[in-house]
C-alpha atoms as a PDB file:
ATOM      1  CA  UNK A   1       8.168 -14.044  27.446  1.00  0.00           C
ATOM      2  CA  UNK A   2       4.876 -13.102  25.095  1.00  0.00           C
ATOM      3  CA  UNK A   3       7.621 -10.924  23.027  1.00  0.00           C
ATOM      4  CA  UNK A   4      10.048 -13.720  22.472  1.00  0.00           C
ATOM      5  CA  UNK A   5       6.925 -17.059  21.654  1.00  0.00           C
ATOM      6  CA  UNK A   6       5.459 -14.033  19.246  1.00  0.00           C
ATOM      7  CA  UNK A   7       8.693 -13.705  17.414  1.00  0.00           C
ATOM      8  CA  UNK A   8       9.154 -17.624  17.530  1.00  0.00           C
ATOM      9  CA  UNK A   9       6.087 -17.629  15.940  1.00  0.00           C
ATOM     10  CA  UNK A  10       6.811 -15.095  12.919  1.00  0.00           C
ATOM     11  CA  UNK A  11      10.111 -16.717  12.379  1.00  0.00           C
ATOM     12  CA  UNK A  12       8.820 -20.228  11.739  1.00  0.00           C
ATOM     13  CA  UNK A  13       5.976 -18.970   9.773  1.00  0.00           C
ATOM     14  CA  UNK A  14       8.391 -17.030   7.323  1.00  0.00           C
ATOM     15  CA  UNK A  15      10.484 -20.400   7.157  1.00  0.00           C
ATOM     16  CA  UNK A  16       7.427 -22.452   6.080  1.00  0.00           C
ATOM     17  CA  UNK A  17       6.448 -19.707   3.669  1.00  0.00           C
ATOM     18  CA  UNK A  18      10.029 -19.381   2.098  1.00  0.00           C
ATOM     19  CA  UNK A  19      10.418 -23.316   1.802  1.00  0.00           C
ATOM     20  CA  UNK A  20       9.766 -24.409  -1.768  1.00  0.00           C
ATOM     21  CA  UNK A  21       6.391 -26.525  -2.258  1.00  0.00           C
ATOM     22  CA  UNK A  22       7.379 -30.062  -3.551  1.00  0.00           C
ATOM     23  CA  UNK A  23       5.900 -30.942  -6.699  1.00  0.00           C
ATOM     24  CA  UNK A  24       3.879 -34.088  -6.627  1.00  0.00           C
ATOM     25  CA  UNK A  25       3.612 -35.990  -9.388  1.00  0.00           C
ATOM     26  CA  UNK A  26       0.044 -36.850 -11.270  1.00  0.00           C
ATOM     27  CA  UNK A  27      -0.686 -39.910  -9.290  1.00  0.00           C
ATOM     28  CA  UNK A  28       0.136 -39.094  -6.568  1.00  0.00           C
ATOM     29  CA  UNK A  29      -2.735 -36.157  -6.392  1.00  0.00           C
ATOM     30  CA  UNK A  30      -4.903 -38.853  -7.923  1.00  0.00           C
ATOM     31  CA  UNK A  31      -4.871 -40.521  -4.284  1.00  0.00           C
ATOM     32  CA  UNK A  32      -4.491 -37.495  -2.020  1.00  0.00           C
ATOM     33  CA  UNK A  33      -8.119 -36.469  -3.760  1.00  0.00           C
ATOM     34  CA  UNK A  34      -9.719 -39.534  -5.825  1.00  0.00           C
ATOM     35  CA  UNK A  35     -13.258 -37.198  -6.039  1.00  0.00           C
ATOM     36  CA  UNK A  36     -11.254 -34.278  -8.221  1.00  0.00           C
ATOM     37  CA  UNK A  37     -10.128 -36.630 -11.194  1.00  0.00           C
ATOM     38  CA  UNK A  38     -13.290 -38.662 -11.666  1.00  0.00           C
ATOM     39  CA  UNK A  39     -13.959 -36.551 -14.666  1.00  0.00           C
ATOM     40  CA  UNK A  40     -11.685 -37.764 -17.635  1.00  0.00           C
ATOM     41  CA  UNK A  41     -10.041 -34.717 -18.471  1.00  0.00           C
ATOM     42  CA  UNK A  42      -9.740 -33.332 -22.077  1.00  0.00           C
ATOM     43  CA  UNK A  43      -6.876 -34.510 -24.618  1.00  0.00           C
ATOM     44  CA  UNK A  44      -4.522 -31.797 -25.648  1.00  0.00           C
ATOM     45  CA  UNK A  45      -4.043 -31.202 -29.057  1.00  0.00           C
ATOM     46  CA  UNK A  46      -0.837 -32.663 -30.042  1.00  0.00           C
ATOM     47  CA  UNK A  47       1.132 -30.027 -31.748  1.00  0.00           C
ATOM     48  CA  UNK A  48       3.686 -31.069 -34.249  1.00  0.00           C
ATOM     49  CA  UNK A  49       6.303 -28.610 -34.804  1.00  0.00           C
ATOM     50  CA  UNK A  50       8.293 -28.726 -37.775  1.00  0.00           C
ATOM     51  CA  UNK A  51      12.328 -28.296 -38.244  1.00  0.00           C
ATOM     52  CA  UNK A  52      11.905 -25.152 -39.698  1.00  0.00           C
ATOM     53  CA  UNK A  53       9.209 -23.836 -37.529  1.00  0.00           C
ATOM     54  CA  UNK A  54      11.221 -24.285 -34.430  1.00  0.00           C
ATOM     55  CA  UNK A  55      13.864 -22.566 -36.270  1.00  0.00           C
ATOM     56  CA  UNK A  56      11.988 -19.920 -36.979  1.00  0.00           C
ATOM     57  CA  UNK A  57      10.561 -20.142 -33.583  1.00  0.00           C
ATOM     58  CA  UNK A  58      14.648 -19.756 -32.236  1.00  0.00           C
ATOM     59  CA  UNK A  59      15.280 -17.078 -34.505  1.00  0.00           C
ATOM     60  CA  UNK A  60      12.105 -14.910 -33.369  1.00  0.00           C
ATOM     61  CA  UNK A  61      13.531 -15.349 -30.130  1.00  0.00           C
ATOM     62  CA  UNK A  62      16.774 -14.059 -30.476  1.00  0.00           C
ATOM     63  CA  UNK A  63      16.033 -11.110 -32.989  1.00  0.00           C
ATOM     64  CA  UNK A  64      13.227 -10.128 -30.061  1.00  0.00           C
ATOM     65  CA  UNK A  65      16.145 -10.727 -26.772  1.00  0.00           C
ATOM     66  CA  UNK A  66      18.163  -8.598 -29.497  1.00  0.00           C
ATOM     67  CA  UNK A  67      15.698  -5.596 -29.995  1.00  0.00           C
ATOM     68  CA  UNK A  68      15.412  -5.685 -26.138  1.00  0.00           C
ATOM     69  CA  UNK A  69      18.552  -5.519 -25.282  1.00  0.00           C
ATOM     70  CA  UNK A  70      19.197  -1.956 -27.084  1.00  0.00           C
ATOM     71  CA  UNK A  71      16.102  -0.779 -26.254  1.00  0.00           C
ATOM     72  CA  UNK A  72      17.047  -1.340 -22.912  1.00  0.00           C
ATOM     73  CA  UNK A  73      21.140   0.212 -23.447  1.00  0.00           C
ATOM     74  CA  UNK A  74      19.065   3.254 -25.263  1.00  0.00           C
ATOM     75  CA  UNK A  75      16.995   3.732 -22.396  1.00  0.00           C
ATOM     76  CA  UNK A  76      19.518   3.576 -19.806  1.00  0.00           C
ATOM     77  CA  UNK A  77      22.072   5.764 -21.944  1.00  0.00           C
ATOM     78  CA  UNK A  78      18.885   8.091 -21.856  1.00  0.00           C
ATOM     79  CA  UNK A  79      18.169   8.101 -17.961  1.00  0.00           C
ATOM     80  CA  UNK A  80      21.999   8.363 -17.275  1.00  0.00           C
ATOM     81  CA  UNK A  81      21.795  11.555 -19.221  1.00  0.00           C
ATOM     82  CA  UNK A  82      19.133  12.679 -17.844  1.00  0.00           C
ATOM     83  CA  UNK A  83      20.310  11.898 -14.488  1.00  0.00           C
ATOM     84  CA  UNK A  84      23.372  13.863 -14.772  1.00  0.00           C
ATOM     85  CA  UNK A  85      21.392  17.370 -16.433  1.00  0.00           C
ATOM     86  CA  UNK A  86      19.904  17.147 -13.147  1.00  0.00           C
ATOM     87  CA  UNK A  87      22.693  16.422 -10.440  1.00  0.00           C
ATOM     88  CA  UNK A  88      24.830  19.337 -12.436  1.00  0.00           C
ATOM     89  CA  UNK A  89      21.913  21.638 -12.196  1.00  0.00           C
ATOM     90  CA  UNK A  90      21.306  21.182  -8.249  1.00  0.00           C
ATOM     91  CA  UNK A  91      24.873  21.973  -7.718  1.00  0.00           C
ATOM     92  CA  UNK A  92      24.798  25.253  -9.194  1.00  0.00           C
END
């Protein structure tokens, strides 16, 4: 009986720790806790990309996912290798 409200327990706790938090929106934190937003808060810069600077920005990016990508085909190639040297060596 202990065994089976114990595992009632765990299960219902994992479900309420798996279950994605909702997002609340700005004002509706302002209400939930009035006392945390009586300082104003700071402006943020606003930052004014250009055309080309995003383009740049894009192009970064995908030179970067690019470099990865072989680095990470060279490394596996590498560990495969590797891998093998040692699988053929414990059967002899």
């Amino acid at each position: 009986m202990l065994l089976t409200i114990a595992i009632i327990v765990v299960v219902v706790l994992l479900a309420v720790a798996l279950l994605p938090m909702k997002k609340r929106e700005p004002e509706q934190l302002r209400q939930a806790s009035p006392v945390a937003f009586l300082t104003p808060e700071p402006a943020q810069p606003v930052r004014q990309t250009t055309l080309r600077q995003q383009q740049l920005d894009e192009e970064a990016t995908a030179v970067a996912s690019e470099y990865q990508r072989r680095a990470d085909a060279v490394w596996l190639e590498e560990v495969r290798g590797k891998a093998s040297k040692l699988l053929s060596g414990e059967q002899r």
